[in-house]
PDB file of N, CA and C in Angstrom:
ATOM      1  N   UNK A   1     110.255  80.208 128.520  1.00  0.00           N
ATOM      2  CA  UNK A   1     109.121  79.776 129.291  1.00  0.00           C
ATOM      3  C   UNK A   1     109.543  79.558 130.735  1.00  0.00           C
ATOM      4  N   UNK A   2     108.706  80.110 131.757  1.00  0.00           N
ATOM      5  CA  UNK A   2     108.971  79.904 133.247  1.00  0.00           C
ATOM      6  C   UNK A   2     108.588  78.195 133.643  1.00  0.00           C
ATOM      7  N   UNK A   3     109.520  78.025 134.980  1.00  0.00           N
ATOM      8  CA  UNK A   3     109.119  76.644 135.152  1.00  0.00           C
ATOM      9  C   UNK A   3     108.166  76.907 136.106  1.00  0.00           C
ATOM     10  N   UNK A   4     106.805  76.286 136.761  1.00  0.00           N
ATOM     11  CA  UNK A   4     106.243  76.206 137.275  1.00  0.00           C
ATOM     12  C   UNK A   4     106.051  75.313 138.278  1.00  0.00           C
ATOM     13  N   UNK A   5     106.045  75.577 139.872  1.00  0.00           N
ATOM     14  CA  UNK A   5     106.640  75.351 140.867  1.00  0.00           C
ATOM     15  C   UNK A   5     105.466  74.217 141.662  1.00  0.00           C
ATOM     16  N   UNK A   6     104.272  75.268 141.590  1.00  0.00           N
ATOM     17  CA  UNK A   6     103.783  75.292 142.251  1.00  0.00           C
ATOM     18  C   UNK A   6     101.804  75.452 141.659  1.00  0.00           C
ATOM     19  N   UNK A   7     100.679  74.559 142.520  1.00  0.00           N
ATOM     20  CA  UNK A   7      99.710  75.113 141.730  1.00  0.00           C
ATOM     21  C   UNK A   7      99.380  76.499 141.614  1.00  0.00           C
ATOM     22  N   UNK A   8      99.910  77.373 143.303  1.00  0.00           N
ATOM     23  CA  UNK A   8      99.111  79.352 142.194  1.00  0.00           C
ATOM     24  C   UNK A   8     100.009  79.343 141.078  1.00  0.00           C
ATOM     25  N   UNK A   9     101.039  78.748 140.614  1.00  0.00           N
ATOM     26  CA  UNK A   9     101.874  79.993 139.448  1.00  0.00           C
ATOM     27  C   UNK A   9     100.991  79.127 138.113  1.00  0.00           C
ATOM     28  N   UNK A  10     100.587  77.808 137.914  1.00  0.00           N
ATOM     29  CA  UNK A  10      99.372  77.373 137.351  1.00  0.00           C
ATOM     30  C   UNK A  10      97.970  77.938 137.245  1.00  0.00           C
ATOM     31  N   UNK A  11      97.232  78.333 138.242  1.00  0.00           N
ATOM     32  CA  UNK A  11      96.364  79.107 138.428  1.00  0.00           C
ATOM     33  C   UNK A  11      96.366  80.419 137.884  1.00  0.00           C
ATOM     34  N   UNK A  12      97.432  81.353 137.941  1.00  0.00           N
ATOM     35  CA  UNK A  12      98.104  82.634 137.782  1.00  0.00           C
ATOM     36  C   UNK A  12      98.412  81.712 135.836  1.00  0.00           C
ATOM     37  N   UNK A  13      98.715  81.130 135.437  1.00  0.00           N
ATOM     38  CA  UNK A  13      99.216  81.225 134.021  1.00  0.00           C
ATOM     39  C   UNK A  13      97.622  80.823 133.257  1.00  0.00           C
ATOM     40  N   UNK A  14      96.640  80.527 133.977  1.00  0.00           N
ATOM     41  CA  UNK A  14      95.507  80.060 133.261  1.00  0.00           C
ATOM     42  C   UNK A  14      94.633  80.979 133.202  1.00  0.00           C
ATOM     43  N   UNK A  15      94.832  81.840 134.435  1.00  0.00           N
ATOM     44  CA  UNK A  15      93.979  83.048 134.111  1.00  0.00           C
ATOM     45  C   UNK A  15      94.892  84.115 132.928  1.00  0.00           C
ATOM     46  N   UNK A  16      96.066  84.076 133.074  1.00  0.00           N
ATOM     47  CA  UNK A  16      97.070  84.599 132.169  1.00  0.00           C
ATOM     48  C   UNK A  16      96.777  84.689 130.728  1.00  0.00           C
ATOM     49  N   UNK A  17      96.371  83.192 130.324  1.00  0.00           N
ATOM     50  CA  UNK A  17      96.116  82.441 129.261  1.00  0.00           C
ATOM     51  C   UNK A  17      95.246  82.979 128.784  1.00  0.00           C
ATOM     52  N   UNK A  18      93.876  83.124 129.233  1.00  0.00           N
ATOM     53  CA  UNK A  18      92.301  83.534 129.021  1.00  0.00           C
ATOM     54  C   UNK A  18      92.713  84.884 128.532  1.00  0.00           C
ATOM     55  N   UNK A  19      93.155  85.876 129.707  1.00  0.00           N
ATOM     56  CA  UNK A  19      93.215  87.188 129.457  1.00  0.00           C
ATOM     57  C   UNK A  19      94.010  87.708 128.390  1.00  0.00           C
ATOM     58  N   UNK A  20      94.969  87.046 128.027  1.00  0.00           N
ATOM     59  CA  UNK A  20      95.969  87.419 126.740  1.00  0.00           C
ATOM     60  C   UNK A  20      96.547  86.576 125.645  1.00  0.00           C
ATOM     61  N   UNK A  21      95.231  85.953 125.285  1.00  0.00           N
ATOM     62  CA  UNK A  21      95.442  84.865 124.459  1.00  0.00           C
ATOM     63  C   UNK A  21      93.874  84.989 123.458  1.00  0.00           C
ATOM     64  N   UNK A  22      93.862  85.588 122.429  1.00  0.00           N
ATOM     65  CA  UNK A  22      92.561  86.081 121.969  1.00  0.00           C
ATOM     66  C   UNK A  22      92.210  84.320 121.654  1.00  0.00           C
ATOM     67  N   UNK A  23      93.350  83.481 121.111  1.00  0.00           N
ATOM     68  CA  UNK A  23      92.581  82.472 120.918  1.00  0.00           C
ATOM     69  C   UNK A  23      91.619  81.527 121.660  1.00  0.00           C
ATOM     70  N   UNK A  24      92.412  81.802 122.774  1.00  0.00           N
ATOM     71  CA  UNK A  24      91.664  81.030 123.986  1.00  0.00           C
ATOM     72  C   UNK A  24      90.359  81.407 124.113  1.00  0.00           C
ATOM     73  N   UNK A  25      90.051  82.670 123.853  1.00  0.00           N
ATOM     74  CA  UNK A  25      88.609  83.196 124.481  1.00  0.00           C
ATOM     75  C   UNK A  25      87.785  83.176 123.229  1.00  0.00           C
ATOM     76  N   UNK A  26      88.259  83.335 122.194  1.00  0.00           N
ATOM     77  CA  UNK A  26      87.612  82.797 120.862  1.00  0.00           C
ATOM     78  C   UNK A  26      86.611  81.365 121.418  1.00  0.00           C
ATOM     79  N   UNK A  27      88.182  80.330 121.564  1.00  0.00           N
ATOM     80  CA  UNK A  27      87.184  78.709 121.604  1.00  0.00           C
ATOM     81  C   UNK A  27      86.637  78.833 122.833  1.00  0.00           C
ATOM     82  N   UNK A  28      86.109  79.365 123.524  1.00  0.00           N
ATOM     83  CA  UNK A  28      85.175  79.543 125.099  1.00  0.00           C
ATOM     84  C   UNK A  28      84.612  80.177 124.607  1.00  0.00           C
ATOM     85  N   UNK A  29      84.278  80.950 123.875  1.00  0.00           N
ATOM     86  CA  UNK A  29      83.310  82.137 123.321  1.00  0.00           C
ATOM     87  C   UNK A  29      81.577  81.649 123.899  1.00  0.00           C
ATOM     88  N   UNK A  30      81.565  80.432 123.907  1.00  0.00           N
ATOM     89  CA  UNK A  30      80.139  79.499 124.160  1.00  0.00           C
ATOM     90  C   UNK A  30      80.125  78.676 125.064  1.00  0.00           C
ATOM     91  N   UNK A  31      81.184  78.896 126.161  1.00  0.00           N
ATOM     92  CA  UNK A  31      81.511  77.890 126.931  1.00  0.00           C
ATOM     93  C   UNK A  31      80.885  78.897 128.155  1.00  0.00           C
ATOM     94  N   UNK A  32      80.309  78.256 129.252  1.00  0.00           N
ATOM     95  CA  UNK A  32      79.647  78.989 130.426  1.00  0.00           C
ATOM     96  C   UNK A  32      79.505  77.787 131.451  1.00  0.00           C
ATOM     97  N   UNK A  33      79.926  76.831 131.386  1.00  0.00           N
ATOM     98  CA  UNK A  33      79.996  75.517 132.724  1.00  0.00           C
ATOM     99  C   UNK A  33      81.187  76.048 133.584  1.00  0.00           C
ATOM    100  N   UNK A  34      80.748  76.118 135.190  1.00  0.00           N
ATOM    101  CA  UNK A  34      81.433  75.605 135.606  1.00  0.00           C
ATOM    102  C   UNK A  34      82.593  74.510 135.874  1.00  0.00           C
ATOM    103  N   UNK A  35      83.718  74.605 136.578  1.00  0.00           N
ATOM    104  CA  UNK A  35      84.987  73.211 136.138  1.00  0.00           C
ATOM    105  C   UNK A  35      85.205  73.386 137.307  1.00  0.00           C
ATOM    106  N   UNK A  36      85.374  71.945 137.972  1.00  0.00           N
ATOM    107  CA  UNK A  36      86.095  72.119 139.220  1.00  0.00           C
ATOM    108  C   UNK A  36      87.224  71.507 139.419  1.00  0.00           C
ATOM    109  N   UNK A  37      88.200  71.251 139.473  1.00  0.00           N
ATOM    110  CA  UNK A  37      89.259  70.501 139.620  1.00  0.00           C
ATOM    111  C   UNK A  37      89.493  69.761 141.150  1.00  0.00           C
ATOM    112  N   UNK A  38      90.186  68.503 141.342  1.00  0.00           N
ATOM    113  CA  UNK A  38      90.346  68.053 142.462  1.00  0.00           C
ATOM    114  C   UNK A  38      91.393  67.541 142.413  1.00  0.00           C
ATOM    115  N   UNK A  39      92.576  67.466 143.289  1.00  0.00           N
ATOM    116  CA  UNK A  39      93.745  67.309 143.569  1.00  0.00           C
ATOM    117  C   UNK A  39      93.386  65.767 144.633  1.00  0.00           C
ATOM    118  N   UNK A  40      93.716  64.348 143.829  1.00  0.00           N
ATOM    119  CA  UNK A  40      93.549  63.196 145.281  1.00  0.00           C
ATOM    120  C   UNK A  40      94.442  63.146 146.310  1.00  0.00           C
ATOM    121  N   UNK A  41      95.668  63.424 146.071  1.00  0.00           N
ATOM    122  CA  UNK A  41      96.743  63.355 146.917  1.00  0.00           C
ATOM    123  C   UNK A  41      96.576  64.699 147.860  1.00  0.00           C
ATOM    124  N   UNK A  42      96.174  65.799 147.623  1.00  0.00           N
ATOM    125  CA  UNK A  42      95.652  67.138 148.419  1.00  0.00           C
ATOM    126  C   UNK A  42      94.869  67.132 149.194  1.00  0.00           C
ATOM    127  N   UNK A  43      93.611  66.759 148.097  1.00  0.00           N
ATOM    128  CA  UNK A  43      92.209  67.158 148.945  1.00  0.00           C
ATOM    129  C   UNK A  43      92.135  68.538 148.453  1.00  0.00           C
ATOM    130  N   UNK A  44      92.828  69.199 147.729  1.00  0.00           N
ATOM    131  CA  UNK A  44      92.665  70.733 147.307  1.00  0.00           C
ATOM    132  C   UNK A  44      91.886  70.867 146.376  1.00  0.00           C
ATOM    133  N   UNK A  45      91.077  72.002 145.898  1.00  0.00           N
ATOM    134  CA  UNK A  45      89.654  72.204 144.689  1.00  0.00           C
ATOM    135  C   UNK A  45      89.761  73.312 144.595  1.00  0.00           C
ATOM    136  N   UNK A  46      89.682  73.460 143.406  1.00  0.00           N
ATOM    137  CA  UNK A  46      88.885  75.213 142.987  1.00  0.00           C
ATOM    138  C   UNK A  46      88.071  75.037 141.518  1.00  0.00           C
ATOM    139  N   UNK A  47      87.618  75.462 141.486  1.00  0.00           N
ATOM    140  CA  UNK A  47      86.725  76.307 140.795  1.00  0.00           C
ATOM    141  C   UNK A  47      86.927  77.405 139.567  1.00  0.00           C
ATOM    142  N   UNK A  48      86.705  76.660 138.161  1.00  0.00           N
ATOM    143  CA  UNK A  48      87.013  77.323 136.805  1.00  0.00           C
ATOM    144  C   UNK A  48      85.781  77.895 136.368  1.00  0.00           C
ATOM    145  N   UNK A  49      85.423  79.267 136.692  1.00  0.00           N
ATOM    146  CA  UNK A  49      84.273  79.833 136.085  1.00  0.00           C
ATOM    147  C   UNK A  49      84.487  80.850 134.682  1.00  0.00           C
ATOM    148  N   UNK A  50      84.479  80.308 133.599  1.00  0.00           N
ATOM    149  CA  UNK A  50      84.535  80.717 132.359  1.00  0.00           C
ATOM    150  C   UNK A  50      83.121  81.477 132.181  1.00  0.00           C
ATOM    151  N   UNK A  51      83.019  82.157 131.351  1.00  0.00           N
ATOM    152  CA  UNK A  51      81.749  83.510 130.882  1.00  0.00           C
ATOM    153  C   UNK A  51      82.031  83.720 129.801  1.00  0.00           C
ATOM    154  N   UNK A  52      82.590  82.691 129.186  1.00  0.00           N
ATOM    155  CA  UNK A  52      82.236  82.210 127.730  1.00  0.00           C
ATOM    156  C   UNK A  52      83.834  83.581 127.171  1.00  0.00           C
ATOM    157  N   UNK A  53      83.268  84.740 126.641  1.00  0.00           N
ATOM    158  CA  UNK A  53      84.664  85.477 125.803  1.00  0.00           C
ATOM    159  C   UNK A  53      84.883  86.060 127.057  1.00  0.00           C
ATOM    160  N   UNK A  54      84.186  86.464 127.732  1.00  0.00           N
ATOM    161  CA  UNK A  54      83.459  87.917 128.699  1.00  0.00           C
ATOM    162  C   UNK A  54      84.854  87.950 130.031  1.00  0.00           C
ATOM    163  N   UNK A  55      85.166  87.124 130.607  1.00  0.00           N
ATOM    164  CA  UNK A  55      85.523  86.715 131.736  1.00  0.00           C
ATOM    165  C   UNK A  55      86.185  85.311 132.307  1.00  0.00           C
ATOM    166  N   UNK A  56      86.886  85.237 133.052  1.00  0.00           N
ATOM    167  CA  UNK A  56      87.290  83.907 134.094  1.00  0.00           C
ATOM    168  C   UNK A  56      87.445  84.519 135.257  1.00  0.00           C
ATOM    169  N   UNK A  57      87.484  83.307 136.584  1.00  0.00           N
ATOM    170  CA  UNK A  57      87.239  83.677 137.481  1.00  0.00           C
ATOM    171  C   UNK A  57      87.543  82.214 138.227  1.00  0.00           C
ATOM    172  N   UNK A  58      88.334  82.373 139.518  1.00  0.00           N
ATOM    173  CA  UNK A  58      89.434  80.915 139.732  1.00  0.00           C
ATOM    174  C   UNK A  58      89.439  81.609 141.052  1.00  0.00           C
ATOM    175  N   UNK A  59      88.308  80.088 141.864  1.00  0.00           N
ATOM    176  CA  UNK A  59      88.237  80.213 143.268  1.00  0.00           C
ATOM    177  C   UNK A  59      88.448  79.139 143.906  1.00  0.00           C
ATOM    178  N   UNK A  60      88.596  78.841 145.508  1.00  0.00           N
ATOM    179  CA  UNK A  60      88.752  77.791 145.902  1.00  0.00           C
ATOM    180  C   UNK A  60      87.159  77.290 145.871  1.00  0.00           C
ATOM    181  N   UNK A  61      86.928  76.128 146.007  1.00  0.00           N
ATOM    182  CA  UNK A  61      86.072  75.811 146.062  1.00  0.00           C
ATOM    183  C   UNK A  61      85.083  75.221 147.249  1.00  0.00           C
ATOM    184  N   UNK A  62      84.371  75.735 147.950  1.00  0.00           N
ATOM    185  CA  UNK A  62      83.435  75.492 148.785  1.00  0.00           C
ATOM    186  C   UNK A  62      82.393  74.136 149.350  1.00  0.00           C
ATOM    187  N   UNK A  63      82.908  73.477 148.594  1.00  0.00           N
ATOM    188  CA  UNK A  63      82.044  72.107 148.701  1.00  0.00           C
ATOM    189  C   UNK A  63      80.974  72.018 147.750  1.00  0.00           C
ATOM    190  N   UNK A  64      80.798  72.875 146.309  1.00  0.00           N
ATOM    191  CA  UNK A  64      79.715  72.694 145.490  1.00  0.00           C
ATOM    192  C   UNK A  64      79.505  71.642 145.121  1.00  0.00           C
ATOM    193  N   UNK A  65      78.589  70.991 145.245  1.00  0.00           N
ATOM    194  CA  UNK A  65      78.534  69.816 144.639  1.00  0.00           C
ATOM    195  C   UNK A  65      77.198  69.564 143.053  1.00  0.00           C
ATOM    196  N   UNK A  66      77.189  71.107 142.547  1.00  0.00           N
ATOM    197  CA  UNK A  66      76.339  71.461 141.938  1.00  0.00           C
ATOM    198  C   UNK A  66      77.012  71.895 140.986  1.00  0.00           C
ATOM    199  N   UNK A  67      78.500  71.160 140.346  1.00  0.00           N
ATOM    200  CA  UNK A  67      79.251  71.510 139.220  1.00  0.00           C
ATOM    201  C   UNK A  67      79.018  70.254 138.313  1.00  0.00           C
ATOM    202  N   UNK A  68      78.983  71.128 136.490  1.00  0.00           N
ATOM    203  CA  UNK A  68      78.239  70.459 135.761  1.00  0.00           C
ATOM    204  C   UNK A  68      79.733  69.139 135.176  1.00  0.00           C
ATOM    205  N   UNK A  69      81.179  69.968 135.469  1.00  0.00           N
ATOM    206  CA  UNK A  69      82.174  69.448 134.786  1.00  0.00           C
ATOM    207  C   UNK A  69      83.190  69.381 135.886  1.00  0.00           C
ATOM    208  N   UNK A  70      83.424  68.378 136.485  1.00  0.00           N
ATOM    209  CA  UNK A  70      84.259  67.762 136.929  1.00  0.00           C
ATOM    210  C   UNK A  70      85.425  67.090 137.012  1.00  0.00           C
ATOM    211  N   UNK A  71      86.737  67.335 137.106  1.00  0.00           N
ATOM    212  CA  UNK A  71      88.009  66.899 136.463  1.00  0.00           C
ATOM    213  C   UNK A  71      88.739  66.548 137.853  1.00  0.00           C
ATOM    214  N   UNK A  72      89.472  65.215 137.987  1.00  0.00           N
ATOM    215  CA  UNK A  72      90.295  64.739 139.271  1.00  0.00           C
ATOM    216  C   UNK A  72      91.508  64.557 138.375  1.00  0.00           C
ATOM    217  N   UNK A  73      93.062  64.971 139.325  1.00  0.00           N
ATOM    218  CA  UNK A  73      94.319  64.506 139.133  1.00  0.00           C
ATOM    219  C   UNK A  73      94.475  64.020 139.996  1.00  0.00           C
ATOM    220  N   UNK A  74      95.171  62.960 139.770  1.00  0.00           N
ATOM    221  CA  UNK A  74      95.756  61.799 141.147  1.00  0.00           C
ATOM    222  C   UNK A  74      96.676  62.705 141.940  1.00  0.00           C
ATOM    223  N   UNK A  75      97.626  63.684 141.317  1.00  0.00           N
ATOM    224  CA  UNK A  75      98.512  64.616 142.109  1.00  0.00           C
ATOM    225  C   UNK A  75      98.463  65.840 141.595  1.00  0.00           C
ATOM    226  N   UNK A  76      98.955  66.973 142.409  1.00  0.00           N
ATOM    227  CA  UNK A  76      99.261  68.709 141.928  1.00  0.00           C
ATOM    228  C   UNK A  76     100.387  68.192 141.033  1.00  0.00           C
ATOM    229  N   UNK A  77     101.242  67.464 141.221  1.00  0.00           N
ATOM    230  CA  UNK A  77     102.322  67.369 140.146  1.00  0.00           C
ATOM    231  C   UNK A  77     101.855  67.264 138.662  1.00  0.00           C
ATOM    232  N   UNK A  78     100.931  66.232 139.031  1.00  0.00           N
ATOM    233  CA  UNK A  78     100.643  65.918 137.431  1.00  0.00           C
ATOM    234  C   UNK A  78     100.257  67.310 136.385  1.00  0.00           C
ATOM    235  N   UNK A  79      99.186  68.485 137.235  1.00  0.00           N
ATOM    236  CA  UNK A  79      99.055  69.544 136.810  1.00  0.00           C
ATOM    237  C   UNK A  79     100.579  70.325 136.072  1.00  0.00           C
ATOM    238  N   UNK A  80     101.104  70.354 137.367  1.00  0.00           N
ATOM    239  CA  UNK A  80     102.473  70.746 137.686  1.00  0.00           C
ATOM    240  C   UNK A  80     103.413  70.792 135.901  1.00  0.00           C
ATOM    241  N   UNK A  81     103.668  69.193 135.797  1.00  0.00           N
ATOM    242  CA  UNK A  81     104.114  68.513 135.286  1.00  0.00           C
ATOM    243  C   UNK A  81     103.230  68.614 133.673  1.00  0.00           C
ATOM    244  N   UNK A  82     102.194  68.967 133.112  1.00  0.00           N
ATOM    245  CA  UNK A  82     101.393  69.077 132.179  1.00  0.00           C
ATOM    246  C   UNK A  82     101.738  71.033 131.807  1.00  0.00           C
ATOM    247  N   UNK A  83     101.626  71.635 132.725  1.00  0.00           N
ATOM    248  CA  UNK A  83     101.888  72.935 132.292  1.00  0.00           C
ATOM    249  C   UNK A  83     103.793  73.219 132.127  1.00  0.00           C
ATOM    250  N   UNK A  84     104.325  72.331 132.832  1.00  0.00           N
ATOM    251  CA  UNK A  84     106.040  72.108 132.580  1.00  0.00           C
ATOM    252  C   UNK A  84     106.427  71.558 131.044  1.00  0.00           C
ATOM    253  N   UNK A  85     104.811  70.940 130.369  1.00  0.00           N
ATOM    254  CA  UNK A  85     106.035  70.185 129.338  1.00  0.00           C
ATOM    255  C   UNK A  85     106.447  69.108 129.635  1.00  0.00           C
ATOM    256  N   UNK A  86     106.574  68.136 130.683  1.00  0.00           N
ATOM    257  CA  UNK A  86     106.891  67.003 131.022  1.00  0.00           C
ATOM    258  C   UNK A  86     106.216  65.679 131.302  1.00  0.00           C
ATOM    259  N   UNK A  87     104.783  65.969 130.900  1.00  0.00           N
ATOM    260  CA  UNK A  87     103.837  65.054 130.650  1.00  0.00           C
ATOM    261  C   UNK A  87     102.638  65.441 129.496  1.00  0.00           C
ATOM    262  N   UNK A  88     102.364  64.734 128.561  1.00  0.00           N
ATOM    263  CA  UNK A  88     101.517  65.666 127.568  1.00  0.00           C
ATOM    264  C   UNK A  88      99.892  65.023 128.080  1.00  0.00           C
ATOM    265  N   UNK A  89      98.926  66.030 127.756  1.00  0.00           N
ATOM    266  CA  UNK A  89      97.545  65.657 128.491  1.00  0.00           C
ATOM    267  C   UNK A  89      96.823  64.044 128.088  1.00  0.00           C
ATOM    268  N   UNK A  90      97.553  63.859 127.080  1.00  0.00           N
ATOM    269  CA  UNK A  90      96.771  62.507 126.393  1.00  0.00           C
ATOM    270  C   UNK A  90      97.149  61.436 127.362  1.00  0.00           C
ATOM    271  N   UNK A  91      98.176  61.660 127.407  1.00  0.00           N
ATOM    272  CA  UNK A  91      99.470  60.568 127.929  1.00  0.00           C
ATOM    273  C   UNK A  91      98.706  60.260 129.742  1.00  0.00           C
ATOM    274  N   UNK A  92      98.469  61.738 130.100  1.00  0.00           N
ATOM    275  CA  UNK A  92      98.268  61.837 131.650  1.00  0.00           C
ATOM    276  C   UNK A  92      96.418  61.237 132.267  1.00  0.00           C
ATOM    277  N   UNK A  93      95.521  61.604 130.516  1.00  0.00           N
ATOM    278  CA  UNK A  93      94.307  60.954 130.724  1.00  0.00           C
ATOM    279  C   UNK A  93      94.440  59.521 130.374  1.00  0.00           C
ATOM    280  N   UNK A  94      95.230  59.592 129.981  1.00  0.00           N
ATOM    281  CA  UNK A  94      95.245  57.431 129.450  1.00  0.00           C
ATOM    282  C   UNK A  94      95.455  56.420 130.564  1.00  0.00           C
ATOM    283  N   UNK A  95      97.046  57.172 131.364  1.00  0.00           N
ATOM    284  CA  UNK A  95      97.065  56.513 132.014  1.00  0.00           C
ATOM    285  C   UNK A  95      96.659  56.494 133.364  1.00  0.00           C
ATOM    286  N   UNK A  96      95.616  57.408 133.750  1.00  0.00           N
ATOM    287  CA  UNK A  96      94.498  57.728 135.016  1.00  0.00           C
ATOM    288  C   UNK A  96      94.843  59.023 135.568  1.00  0.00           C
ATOM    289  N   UNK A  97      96.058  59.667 135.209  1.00  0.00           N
ATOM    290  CA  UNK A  97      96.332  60.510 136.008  1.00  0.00           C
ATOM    291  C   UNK A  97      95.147  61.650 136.281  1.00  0.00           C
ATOM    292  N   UNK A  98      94.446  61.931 134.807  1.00  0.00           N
ATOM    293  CA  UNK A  98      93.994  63.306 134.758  1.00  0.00           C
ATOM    294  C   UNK A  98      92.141  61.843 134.640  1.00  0.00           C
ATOM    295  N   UNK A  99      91.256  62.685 135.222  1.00  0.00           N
ATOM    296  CA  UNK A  99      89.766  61.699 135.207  1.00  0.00           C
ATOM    297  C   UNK A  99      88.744  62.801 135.261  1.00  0.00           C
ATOM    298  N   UNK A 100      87.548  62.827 134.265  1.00  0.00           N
ATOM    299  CA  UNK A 100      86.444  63.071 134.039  1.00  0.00           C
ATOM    300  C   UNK A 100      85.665  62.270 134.821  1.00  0.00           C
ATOM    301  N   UNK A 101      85.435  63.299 136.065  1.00  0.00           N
ATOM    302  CA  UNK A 101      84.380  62.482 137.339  1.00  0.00           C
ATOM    303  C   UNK A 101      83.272  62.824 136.590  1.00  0.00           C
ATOM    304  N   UNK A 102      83.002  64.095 136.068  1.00  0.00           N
ATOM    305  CA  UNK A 102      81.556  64.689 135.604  1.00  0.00           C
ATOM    306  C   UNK A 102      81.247  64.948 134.914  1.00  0.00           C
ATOM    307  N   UNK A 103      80.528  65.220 133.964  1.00  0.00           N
ATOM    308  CA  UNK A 103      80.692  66.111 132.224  1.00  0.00           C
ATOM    309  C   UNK A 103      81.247  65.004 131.554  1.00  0.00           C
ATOM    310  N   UNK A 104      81.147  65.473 130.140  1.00  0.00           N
ATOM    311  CA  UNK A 104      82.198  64.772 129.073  1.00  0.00           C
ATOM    312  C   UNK A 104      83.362  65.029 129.081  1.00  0.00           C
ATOM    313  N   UNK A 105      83.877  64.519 128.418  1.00  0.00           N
ATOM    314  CA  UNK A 105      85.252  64.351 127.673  1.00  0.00           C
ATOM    315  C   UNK A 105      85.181  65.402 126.933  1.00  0.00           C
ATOM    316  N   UNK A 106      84.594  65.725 125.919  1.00  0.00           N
ATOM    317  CA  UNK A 106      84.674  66.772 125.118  1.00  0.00           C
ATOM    318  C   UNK A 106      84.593  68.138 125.763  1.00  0.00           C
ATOM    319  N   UNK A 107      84.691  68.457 127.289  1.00  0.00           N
ATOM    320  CA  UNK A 107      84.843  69.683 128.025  1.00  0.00           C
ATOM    321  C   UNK A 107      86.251  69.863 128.014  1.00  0.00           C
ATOM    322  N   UNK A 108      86.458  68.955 128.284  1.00  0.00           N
ATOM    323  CA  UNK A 108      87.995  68.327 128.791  1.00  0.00           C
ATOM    324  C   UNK A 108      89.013  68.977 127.504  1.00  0.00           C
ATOM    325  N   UNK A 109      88.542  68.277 126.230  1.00  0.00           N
ATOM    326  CA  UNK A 109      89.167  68.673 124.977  1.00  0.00           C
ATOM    327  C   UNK A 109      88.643  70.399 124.832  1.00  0.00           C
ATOM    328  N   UNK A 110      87.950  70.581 124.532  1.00  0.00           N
ATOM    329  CA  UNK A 110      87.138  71.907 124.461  1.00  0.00           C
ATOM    330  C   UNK A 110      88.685  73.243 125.778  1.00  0.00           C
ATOM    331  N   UNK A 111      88.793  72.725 126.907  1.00  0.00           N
ATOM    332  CA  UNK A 111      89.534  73.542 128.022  1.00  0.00           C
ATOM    333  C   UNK A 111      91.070  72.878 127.861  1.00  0.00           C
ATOM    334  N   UNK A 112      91.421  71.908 127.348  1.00  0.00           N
ATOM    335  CA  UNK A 112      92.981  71.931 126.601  1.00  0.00           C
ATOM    336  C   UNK A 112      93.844  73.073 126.917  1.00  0.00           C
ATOM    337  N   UNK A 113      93.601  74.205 125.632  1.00  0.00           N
ATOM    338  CA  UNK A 113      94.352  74.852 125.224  1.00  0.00           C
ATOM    339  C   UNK A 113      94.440  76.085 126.541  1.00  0.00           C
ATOM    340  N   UNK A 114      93.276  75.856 127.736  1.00  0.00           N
ATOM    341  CA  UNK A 114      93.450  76.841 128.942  1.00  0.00           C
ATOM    342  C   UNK A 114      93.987  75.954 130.047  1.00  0.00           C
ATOM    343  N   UNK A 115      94.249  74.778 129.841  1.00  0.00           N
ATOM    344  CA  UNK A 115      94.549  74.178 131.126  1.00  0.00           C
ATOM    345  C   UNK A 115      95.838  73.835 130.738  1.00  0.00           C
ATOM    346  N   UNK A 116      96.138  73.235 129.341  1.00  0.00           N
ATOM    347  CA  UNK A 116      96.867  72.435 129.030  1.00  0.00           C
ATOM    348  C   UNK A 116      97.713  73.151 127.953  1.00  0.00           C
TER     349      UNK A 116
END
């Protein structure tokens, strides 16, 4: 497994994920929300557009403020650090790192196995 440096090589392994991972696109098969992610320590955002089996699509994000699922990390590390293996996602939502500004929780669980 590569170590991951940086958020594109994250970005680059999630679209990775979708595209060559039949399971992944199986459990999205019904999934069509927008996700936006927000970095607090950045200020950085983009944009997780899933199309359910069909497609993904990972942009910066524009200032939408018309996203249904919303996800904040206190840092890029924590991302960083969750796709490394060195923090597990439970661990990182418990203790604030990873936060459901928008949507449920159950998006959150549901995009796991593509984020996490």
């Amino acid at each position: 497994m590569s170590k991951f440096e940086d958020i594109a090589g994250c970005l680059k392994e999630i679209e990775d994920r979708y595209n060559n991972t039949e399971k992944v696109r199986r459990k999205l098969v019904n999934y069509n929300d927008p996700i936006q992610v927000t970095f607090l320590d950045s200020g950085y955002s983009f944009i997780i557009l899933v199309n359910g089996d069909k497609g993904i699509k990972i942009e910066n994000n524009s200032g939408n403020k018309d996203i249904p699922v919303k996800i904040e990390f206190t840092t890029e590390k924590t991302l960083i650090g969750l796709f490394n293996k060195e923090i597990g996602a439970v661990k990182a939502y418990s203790s604030g790192q990873i936060k459901v500004v928008e949507g449920k929780i159950r998006n959150l669980l549901k995009l796991k196995s593509l984020l996490f």
